[in-house]
Protein backbone atom coordinates (compact mmCIF):
# COMPACT_ATOMS: atom_id res chain seq x y z
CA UNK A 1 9.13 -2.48 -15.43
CA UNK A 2 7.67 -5.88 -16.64
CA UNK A 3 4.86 -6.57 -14.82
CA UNK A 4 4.57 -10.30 -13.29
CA UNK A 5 1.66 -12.56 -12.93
CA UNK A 6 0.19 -13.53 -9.50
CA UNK A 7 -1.01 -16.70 -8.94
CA UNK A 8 -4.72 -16.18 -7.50
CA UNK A 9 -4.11 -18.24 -4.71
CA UNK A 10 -1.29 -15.81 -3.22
CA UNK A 11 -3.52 -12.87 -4.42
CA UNK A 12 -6.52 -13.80 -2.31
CA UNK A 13 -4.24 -14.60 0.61
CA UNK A 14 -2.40 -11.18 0.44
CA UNK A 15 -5.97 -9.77 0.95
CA UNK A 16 -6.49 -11.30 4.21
CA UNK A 17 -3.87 -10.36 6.36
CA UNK A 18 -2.09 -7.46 7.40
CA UNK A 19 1.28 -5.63 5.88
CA UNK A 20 3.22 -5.95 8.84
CA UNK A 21 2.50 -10.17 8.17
CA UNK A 22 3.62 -9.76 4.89
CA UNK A 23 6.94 -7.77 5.81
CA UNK A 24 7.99 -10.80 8.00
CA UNK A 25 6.66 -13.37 5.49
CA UNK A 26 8.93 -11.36 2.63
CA UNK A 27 12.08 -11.50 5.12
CA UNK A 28 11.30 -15.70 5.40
CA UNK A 29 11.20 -15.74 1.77
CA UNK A 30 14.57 -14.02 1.95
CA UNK A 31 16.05 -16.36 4.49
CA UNK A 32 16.92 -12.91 6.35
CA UNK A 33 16.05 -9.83 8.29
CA UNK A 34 16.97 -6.07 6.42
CA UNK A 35 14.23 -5.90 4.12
CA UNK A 36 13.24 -2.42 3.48
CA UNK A 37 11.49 -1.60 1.43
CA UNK A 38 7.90 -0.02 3.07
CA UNK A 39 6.97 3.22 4.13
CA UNK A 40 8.29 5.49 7.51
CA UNK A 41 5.98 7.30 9.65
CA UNK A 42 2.81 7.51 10.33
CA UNK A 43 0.15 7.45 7.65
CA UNK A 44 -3.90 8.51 7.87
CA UNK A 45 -6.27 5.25 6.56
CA UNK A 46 -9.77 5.70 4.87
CA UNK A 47 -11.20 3.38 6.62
CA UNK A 48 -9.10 1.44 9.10
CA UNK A 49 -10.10 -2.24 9.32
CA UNK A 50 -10.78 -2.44 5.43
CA UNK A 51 -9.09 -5.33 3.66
CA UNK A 52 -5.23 -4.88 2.69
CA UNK A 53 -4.58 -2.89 -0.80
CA UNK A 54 -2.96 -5.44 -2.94
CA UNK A 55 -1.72 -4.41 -6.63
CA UNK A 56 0.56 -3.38 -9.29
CA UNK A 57 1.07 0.35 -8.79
CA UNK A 58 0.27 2.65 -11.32
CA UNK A 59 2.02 5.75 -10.64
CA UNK A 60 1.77 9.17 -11.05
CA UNK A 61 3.03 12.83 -9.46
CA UNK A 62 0.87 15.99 -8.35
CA UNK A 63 0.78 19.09 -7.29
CA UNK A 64 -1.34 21.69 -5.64
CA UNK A 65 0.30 23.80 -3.69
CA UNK A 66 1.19 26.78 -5.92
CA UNK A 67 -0.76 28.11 -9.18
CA UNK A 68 -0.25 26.09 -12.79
CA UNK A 69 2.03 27.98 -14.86
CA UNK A 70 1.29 25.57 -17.87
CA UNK A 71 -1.85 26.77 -20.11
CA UNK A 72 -4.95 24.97 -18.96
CA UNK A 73 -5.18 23.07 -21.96
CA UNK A 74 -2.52 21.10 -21.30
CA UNK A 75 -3.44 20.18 -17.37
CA UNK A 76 -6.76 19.20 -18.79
CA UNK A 77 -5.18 16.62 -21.18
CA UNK A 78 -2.46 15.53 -19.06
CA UNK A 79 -5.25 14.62 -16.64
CA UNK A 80 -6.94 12.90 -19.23
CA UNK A 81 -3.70 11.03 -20.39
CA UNK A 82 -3.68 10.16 -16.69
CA UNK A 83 -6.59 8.18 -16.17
CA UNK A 84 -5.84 6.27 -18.87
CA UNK A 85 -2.61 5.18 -17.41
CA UNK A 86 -4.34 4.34 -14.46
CA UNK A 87 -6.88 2.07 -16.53
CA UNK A 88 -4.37 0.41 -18.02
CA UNK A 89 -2.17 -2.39 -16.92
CA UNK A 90 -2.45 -5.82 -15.01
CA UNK A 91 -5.30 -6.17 -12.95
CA UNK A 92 -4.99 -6.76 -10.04
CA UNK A 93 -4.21 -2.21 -10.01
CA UNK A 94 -3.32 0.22 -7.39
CA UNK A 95 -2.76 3.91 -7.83
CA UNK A 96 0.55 5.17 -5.74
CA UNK A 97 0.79 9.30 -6.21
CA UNK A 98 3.33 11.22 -5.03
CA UNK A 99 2.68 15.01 -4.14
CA UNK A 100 5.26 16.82 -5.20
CA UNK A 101 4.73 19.52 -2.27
CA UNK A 102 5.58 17.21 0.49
CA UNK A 103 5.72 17.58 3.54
CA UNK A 104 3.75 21.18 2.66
CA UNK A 105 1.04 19.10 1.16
CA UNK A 106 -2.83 20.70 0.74
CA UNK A 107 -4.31 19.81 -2.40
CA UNK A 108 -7.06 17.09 -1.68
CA UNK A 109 -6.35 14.84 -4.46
CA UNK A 110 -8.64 11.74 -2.99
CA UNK A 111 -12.44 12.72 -2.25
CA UNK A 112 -15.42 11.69 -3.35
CA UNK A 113 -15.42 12.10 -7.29
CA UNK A 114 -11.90 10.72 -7.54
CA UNK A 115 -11.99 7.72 -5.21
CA UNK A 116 -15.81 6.76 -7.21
CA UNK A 117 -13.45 7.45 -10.58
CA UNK A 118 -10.84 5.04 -10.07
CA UNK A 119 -12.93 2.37 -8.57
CA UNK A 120 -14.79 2.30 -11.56
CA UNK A 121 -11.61 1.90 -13.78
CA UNK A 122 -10.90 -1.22 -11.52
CA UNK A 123 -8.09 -0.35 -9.15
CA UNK A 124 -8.00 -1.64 -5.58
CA UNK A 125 -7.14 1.49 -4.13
CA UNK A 126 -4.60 4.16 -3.33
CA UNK A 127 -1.53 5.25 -1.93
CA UNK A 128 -0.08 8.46 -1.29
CA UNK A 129 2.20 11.13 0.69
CA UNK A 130 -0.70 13.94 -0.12
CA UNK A 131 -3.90 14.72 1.25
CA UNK A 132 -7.51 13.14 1.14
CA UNK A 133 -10.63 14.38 2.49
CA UNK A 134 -14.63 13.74 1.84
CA UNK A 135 -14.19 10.41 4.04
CA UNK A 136 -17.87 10.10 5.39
CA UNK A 137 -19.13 9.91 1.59
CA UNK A 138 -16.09 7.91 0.18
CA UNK A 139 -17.39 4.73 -1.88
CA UNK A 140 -16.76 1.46 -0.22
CA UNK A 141 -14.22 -0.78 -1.47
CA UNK A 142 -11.47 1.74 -2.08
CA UNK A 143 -9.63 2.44 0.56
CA UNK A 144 -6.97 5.25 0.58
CA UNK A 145 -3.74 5.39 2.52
CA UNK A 146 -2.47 9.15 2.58
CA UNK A 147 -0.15 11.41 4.43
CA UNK A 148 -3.09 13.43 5.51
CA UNK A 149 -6.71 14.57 5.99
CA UNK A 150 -7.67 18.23 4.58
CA UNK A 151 -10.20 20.82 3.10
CA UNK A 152 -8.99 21.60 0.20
CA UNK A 153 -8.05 20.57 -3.84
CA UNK A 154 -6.15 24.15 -4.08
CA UNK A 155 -4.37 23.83 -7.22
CA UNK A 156 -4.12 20.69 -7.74
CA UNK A 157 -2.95 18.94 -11.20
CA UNK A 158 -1.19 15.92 -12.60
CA UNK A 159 2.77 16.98 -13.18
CA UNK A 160 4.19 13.73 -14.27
CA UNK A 161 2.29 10.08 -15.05
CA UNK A 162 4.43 6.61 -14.81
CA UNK A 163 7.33 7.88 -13.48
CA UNK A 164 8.94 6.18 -10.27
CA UNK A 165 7.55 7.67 -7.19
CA UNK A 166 8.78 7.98 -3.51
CA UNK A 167 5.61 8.04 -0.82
CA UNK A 168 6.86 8.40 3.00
CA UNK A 169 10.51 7.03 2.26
CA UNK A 170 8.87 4.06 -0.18
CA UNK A 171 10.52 4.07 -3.62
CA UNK A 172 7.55 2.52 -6.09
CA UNK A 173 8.37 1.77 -9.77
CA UNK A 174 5.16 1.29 -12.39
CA UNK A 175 4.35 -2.35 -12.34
CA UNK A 176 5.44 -3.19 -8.69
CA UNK A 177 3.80 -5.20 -6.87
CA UNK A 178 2.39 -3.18 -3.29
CA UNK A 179 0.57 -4.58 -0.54
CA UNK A 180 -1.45 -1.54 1.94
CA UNK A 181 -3.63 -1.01 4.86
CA UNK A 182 -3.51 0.70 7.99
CA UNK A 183 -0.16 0.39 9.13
CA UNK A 184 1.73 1.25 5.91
CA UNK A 185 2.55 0.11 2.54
CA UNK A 186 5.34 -1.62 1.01
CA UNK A 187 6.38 -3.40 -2.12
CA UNK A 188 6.57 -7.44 -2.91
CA UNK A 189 9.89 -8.29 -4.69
CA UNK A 190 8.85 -10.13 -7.74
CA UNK A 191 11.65 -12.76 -6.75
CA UNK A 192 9.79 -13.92 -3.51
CA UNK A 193 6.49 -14.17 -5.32
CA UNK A 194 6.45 -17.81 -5.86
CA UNK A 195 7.67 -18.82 -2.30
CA UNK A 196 5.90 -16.15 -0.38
CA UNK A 197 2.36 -18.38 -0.03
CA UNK A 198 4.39 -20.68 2.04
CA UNK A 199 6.17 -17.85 3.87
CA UNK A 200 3.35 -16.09 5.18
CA UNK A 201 1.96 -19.67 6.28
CA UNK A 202 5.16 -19.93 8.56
CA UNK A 203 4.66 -17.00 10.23
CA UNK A 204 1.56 -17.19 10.99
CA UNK A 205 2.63 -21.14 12.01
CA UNK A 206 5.49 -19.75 14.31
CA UNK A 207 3.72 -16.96 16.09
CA UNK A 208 0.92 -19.33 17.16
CA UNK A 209 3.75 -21.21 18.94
CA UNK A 210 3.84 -18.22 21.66
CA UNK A 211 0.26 -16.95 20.94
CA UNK A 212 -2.03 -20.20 21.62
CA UNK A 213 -0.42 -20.87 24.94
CA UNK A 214 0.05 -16.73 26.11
CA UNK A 215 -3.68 -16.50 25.77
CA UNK A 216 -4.66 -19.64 27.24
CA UNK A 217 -5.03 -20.39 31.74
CA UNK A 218 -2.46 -20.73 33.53
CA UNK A 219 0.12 -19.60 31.08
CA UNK A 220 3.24 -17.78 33.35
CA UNK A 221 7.26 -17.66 32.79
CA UNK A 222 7.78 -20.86 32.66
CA UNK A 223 5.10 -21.57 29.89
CA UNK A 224 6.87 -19.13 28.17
CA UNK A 225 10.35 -20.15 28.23
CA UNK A 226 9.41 -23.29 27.07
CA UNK A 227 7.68 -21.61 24.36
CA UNK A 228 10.31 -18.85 23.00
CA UNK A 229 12.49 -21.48 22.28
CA UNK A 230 10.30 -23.07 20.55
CA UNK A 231 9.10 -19.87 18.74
CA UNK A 232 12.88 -18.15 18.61
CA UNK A 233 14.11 -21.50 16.87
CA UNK A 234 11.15 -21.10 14.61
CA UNK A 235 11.62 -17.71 13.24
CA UNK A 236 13.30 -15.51 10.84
């Protein structure tokens, strides 16, 4: 897909708050509830806490499970041809992999040498269904989100590169726009990208109707129905 432009003022918000914020904010942007389009299920963070993955995903399938039948030659340069897909594109970059094996997963794709190889191409970090491990000697400033911790690489090896990918029920095209941390991942529509600034600020505006007064003295039911109206007339 064509990638868009963000504006940097929407990019350095994105960074600061969490995906569940932006899922509301993208269903304000909307002018209604449904939207759908982030992951299921639980997922395992890098480090939990980290700022939010923002980025335009660059995309890629594995597999580990079972041995290569392909001649080694050719896993070696399609791994090569991958990391240069992953170098390429619009920065702001975030790599989303799918493994193939799901929900049998074991090949270690993200550890140490590959989370310290794609940091140094520039990408914000990574997304996937598969496995990561190595997490106490991880570079900073990459976090992953993956569909679990493990041992091993196994087999592991690049089967296709820029194809769309599916990661825990999320359908991700090349070029979308995602937004990560420890609660899941989903994708920005490229429609809501130049009202979503302003959406994320009414959220944040509405729940404070309820939130200031819940955590302040003396707050009880009757604080509060005067409130939820407030905050229910307020909302999405």
């Amino acid at each position: 897909m064509a990638e868009r432009m963000i504006d940097p003022s929407l990019l350095a918000l994105l960074r600061t708050v969490d995906t569940p914020t932006v899922c509301n904010a993208i269903e304000v942007a909307q002018g209604q509830r449904g939207f759908d389009r982030y992951t299921r299920g639980t997922m395992q963070h890098s480090r939990p806490g980290d700022p939010a993955i923002v980025g335009f995903a660059r995309t890629a399938r594995i597999s580990g499970l079972a041995p290569p039948t392909e001649p080694p030659e050719v896993i070696r340069a399609r791994r090569m041809e991958y990391f240069r897909s992953m170098a390429a594109g619009p920065s702001p970059s975030a790599a989303v992999i799918e493994d193939v094996d799901a929900p049998d997963c074991v090949a270690g794709w993200w550890g140490e040498v590959h989370v310290a190889v794609h940091k140094g191409l520039g990408l914000a970090g990574a997304v996937t269904n598969g496995v990561m491990r190595d997490l106490d000697v991880m570079d900073e400033g990459f976090p992953v989100l993956a569909g679990s911790i493990g041992v091993s690489h196994a087999f592991v090896r690049v089967t296709e590169i820029g194809t769309p990918v599916t990661v825990h029920g999320l359908r991700v095209a090349q070029g979308e726009l995602i937004h990560a941390d420890r609660h899941g991942a989903l994708v920005i529509p490229t429609e809501v990208f130049d009202t979503l600034e302003a959406a994320i600020q009414t959220v944040m505006a509405s729940e404070a109707i309820v939130l200031g007064p819940a955590r302040a003295p003396g707050f009880d039911i009757a604080k509060l129905e005067e409130v939820w109206a407030a905050f229910e007339a307020a909302r999405t």
